[in-house]
PDB file of N, CA and C in Angstrom:
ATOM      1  N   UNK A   1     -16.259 -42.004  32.560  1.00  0.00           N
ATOM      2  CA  UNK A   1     -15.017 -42.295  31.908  1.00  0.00           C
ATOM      3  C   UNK A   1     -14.153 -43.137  32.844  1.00  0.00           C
ATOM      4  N   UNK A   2     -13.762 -43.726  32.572  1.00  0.00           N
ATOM      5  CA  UNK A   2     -12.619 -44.964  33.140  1.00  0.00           C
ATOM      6  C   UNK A   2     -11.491 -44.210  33.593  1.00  0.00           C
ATOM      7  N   UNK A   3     -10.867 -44.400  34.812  1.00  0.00           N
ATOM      8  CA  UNK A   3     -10.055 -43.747  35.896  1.00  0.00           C
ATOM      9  C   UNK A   3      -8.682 -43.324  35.005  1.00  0.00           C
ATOM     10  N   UNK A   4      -8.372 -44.067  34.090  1.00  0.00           N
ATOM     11  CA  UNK A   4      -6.932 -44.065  33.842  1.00  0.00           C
ATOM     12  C   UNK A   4      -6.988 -43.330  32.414  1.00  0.00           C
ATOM     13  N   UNK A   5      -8.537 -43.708  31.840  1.00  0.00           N
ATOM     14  CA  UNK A   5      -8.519 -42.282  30.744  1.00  0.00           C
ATOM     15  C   UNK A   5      -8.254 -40.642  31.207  1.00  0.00           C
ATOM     16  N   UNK A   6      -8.990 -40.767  32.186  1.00  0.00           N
ATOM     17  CA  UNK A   6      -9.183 -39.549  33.045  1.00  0.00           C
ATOM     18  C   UNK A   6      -7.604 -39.091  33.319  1.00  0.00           C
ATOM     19  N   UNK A   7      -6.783 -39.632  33.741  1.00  0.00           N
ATOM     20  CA  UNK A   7      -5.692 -39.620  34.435  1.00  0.00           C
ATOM     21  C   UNK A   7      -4.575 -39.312  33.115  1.00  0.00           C
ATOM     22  N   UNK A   8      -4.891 -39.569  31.770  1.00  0.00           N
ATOM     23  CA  UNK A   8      -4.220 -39.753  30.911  1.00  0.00           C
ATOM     24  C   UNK A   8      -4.843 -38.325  30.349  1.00  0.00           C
ATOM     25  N   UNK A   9      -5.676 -37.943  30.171  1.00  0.00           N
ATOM     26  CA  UNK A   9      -6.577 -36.933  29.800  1.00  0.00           C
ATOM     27  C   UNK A   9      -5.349 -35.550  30.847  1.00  0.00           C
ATOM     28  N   UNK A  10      -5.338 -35.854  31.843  1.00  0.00           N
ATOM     29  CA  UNK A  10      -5.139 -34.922  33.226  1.00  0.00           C
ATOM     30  C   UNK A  10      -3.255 -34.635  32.781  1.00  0.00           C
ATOM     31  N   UNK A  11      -3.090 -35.498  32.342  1.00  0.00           N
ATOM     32  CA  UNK A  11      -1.534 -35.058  31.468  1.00  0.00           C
ATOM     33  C   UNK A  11      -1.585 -34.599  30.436  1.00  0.00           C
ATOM     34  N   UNK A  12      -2.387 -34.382  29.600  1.00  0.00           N
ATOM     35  CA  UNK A  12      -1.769 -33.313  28.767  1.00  0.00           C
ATOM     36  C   UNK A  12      -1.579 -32.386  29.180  1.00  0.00           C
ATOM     37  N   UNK A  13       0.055 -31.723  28.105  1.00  0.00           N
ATOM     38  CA  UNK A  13       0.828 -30.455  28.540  1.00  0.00           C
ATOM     39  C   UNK A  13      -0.915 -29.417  27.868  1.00  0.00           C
ATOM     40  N   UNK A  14      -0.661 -28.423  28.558  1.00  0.00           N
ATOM     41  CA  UNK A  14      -1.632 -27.137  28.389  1.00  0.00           C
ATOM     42  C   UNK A  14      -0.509 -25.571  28.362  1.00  0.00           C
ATOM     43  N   UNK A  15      -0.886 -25.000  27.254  1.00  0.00           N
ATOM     44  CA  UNK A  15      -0.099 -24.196  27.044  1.00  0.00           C
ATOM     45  C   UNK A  15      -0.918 -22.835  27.371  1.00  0.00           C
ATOM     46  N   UNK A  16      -0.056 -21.517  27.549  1.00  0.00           N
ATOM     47  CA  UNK A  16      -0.399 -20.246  28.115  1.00  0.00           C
ATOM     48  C   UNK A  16      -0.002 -19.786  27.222  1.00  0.00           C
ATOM     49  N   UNK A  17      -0.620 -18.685  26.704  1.00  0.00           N
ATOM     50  CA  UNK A  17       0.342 -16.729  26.217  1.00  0.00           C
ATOM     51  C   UNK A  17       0.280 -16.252  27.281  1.00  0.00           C
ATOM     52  N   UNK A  18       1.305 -15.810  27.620  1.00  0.00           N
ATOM     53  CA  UNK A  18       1.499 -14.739  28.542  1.00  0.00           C
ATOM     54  C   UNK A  18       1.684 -13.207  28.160  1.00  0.00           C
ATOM     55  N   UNK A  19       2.069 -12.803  27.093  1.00  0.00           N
ATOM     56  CA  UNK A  19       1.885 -11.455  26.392  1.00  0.00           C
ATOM     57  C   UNK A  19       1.377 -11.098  24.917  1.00  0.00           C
ATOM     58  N   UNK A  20       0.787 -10.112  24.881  1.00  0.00           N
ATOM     59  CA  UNK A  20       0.191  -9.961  23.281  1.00  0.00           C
ATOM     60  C   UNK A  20       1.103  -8.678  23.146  1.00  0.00           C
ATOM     61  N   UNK A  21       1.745  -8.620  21.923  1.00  0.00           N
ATOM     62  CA  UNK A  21       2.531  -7.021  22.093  1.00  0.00           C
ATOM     63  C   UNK A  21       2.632  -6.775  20.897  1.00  0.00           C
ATOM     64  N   UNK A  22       2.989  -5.400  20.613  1.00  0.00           N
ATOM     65  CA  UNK A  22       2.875  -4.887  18.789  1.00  0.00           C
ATOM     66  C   UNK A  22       3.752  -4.694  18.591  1.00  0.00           C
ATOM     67  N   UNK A  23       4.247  -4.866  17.103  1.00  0.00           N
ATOM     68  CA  UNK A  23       5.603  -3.904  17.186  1.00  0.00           C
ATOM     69  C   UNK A  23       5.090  -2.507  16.783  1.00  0.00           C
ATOM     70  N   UNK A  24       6.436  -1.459  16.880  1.00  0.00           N
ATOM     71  CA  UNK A  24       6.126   0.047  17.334  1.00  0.00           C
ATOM     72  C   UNK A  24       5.526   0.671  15.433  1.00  0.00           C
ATOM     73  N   UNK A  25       6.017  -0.154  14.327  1.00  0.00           N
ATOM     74  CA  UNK A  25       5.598   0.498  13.134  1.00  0.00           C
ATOM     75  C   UNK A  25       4.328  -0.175  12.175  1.00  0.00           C
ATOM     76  N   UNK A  26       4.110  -1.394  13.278  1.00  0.00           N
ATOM     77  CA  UNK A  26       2.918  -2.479  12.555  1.00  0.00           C
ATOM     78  C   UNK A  26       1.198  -1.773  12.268  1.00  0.00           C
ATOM     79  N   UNK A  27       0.984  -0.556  13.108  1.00  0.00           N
ATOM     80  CA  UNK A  27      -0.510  -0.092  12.865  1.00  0.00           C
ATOM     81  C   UNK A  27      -1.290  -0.711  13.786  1.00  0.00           C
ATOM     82  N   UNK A  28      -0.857  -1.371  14.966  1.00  0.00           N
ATOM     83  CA  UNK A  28      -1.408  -1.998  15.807  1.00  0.00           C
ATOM     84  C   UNK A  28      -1.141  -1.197  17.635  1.00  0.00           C
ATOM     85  N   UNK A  29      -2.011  -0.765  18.340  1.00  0.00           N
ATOM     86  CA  UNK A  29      -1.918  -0.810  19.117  1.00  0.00           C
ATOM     87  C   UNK A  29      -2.372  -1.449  20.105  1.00  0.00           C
ATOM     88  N   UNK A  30      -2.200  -1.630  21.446  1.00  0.00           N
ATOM     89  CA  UNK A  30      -3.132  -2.173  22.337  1.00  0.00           C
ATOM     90  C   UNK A  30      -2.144  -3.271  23.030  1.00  0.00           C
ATOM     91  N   UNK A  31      -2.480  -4.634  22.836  1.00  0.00           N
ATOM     92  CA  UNK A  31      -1.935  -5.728  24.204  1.00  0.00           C
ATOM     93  C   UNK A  31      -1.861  -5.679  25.504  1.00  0.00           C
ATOM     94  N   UNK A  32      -1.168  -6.675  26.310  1.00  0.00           N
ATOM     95  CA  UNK A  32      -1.306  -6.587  27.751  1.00  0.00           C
ATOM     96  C   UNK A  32      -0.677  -8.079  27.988  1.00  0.00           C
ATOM     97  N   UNK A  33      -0.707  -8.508  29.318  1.00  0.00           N
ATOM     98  CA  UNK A  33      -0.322  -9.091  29.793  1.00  0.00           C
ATOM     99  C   UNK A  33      -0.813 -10.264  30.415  1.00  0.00           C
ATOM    100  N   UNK A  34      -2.175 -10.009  30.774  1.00  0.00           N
ATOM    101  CA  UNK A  34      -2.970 -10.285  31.895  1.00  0.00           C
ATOM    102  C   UNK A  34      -4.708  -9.748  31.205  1.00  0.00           C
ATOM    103  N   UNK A  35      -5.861 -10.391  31.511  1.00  0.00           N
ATOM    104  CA  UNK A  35      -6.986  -9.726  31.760  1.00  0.00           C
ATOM    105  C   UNK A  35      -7.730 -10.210  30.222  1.00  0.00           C
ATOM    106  N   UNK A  36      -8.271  -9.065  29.921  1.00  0.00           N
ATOM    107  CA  UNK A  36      -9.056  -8.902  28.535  1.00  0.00           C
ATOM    108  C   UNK A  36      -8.290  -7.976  27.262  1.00  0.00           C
ATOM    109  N   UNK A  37      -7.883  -9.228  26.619  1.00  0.00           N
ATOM    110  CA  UNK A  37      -6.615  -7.807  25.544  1.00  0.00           C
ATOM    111  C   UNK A  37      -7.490  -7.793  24.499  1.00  0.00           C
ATOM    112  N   UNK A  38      -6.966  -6.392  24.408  1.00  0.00           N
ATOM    113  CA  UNK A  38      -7.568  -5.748  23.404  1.00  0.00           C
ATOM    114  C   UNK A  38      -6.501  -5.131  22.560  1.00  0.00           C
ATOM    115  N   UNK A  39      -7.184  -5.483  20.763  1.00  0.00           N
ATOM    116  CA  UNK A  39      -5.644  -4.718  19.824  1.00  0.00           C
ATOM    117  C   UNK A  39      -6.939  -4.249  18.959  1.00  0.00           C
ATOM    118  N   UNK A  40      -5.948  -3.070  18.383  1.00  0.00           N
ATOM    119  CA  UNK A  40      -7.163  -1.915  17.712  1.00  0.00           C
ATOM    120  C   UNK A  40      -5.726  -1.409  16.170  1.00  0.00           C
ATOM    121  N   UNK A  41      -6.820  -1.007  15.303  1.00  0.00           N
ATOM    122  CA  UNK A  41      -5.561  -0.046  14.558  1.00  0.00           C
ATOM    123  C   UNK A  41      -5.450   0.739  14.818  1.00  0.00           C
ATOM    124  N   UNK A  42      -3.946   1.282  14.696  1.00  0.00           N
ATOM    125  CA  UNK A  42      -3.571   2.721  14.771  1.00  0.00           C
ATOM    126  C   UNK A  42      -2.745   2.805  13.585  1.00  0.00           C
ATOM    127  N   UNK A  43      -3.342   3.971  12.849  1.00  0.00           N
ATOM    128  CA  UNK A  43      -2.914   4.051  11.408  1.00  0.00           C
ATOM    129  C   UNK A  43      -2.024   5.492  11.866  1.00  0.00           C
ATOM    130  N   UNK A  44      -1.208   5.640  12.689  1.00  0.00           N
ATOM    131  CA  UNK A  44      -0.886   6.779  13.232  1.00  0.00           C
ATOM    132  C   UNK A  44       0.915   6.158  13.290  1.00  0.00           C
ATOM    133  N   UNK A  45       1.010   4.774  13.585  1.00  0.00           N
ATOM    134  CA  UNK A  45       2.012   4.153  14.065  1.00  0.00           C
ATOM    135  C   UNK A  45       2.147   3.312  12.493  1.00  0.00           C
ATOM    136  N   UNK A  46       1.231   3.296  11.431  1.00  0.00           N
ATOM    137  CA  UNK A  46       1.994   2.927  10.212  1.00  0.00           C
ATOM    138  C   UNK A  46       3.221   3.726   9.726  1.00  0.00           C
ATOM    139  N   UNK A  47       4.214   2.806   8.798  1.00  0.00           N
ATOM    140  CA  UNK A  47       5.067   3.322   8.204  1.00  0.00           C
ATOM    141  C   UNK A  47       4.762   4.010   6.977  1.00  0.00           C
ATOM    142  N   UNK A  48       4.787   4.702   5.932  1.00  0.00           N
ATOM    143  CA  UNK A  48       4.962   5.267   5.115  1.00  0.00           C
ATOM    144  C   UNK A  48       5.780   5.062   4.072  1.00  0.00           C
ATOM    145  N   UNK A  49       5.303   4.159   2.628  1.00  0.00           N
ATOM    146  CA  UNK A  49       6.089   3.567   1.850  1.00  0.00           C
ATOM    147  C   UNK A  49       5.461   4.061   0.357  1.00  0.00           C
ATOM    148  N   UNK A  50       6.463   3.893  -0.365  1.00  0.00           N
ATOM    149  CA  UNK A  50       6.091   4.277  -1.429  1.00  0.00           C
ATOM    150  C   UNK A  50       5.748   3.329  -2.457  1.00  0.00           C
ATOM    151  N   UNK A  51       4.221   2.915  -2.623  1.00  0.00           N
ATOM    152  CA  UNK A  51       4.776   0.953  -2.914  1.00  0.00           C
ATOM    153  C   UNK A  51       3.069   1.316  -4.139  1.00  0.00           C
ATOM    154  N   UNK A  52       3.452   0.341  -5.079  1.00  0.00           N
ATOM    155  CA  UNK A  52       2.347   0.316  -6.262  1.00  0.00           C
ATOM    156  C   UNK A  52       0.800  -0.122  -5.348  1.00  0.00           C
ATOM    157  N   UNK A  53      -0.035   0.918  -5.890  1.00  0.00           N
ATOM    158  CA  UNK A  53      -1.451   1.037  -5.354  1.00  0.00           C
ATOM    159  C   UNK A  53      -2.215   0.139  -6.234  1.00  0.00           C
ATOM    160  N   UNK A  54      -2.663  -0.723  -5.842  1.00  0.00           N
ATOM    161  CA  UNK A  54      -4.000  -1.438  -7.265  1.00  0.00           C
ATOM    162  C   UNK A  54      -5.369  -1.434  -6.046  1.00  0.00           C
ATOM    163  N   UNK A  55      -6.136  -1.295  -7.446  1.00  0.00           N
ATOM    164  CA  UNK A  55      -7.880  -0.582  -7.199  1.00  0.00           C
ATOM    165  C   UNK A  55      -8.716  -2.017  -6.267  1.00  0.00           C
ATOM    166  N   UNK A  56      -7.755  -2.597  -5.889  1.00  0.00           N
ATOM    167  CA  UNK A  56      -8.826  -3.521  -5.563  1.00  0.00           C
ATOM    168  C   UNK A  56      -7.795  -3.876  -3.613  1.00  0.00           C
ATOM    169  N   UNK A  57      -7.048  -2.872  -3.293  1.00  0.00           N
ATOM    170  CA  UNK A  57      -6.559  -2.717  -2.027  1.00  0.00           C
ATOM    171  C   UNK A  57      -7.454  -1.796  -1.240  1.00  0.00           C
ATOM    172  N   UNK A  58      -7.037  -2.211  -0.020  1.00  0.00           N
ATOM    173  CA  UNK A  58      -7.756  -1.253   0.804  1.00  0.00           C
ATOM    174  C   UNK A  58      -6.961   0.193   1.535  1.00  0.00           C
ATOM    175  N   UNK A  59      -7.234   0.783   1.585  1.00  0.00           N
ATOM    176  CA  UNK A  59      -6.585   2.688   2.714  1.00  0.00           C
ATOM    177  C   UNK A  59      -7.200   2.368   3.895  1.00  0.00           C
ATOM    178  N   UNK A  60      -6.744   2.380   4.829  1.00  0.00           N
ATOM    179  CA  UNK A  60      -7.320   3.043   6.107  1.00  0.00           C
ATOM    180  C   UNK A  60      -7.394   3.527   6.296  1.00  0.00           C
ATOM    181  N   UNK A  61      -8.920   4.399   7.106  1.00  0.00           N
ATOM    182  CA  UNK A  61      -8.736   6.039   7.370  1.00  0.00           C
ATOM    183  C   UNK A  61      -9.244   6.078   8.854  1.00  0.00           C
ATOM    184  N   UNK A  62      -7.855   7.174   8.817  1.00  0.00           N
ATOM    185  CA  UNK A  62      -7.992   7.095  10.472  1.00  0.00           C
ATOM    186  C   UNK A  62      -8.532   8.639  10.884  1.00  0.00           C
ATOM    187  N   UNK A  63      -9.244   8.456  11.530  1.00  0.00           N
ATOM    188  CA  UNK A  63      -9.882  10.055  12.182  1.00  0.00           C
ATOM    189  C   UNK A  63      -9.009  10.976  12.638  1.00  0.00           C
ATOM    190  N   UNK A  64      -8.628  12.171  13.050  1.00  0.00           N
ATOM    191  CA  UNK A  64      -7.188  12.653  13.727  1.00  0.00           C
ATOM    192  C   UNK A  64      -8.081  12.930  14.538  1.00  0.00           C
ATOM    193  N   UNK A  65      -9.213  12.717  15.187  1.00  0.00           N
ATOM    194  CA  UNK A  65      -9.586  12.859  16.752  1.00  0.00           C
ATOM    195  C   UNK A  65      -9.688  11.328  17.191  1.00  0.00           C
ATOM    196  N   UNK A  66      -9.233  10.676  16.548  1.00  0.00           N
ATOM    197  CA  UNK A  66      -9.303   8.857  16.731  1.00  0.00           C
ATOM    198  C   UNK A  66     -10.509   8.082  17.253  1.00  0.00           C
ATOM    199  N   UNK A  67     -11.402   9.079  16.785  1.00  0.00           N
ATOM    200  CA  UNK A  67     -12.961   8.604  16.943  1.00  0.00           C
ATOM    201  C   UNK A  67     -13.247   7.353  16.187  1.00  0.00           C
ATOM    202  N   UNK A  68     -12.383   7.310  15.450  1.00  0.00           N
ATOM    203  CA  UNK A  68     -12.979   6.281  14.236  1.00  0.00           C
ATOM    204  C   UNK A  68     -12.008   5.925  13.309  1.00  0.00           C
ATOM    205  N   UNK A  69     -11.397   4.437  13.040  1.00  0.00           N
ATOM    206  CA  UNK A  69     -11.298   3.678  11.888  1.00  0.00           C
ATOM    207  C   UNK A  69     -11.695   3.223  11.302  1.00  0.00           C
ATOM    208  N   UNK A  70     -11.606   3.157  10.012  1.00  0.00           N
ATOM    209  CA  UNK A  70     -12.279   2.371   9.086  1.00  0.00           C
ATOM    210  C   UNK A  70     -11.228   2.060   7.705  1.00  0.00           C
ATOM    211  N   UNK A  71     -11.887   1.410   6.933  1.00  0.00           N
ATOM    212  CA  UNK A  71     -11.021   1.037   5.479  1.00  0.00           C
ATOM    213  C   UNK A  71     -12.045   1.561   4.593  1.00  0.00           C
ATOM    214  N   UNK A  72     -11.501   1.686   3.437  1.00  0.00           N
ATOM    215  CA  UNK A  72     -12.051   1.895   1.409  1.00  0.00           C
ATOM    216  C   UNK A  72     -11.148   1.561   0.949  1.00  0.00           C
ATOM    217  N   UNK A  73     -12.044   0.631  -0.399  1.00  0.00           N
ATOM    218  CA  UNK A  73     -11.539   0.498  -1.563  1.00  0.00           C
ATOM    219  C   UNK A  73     -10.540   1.575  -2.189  1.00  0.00           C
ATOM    220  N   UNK A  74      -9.764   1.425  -2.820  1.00  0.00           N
ATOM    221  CA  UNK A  74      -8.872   2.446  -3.248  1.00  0.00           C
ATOM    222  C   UNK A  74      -9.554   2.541  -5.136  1.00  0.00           C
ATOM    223  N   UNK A  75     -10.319   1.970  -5.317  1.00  0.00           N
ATOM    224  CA  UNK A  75     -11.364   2.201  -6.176  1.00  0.00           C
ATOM    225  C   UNK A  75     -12.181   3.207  -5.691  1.00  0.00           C
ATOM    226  N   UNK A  76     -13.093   2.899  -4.437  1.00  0.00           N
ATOM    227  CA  UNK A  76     -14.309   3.513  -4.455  1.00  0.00           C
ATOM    228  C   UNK A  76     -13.363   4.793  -3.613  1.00  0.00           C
ATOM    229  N   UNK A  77     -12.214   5.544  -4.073  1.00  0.00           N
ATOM    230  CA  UNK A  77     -11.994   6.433  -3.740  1.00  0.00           C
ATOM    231  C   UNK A  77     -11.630   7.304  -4.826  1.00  0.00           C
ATOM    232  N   UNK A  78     -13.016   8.579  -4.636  1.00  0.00           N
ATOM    233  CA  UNK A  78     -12.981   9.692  -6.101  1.00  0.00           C
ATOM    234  C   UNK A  78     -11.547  10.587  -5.933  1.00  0.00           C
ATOM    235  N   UNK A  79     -10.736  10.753  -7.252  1.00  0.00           N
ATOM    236  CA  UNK A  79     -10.089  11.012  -7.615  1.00  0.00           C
ATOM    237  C   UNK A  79      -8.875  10.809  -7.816  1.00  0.00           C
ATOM    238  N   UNK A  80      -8.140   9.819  -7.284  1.00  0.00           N
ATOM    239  CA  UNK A  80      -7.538   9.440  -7.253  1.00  0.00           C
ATOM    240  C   UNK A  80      -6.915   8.988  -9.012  1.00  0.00           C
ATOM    241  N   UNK A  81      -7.825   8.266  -9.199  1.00  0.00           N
ATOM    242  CA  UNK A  81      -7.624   7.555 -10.816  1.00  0.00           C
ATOM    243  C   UNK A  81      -8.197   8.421 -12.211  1.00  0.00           C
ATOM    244  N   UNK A  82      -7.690   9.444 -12.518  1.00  0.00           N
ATOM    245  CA  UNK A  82      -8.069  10.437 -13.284  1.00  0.00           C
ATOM    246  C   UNK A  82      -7.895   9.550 -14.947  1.00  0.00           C
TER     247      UNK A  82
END
């Protein structure tokens, strides 16, 4: 490559994140600062709303030993829809 491409190349601005952070009611925990970030759900830190359910949304279910998240259909969940 030709010296002054190079040199023109060598200026572009390059941008950083410096923090990943959750807010405290989003269902998200995890971030950092520095290193290898990691964000996970925490359906523990959702809010609680009272809001119209349709069969084609998803639930999260969270383990209470926090072994395990996962989602379902709010269809493929028995009883609900009598």
């Amino acid at each position: 490559m030709p010296s002054r491409i190079t040199q023109r190349i060598d200026q572009v601005p390059t941008g950083d994140i410096t923090a990943v952070t959750t807010p405290s009611n989003g269902g998200l925990s995890g971030g950092g600062t520095s290193g290898a970030i990691a964000l996970s759900v925490d359906a523990s830190n959702l809010t609680a709303l009272g809001a119209t359910v349709a069969t084609t949304d998803y639930v999260v279910i969270y383990d209470t030993d926090g072994s395990a998240t996962k989602k379902v259909l709010v269809s493929n969940m028995p009883g609900l829809w009598a």
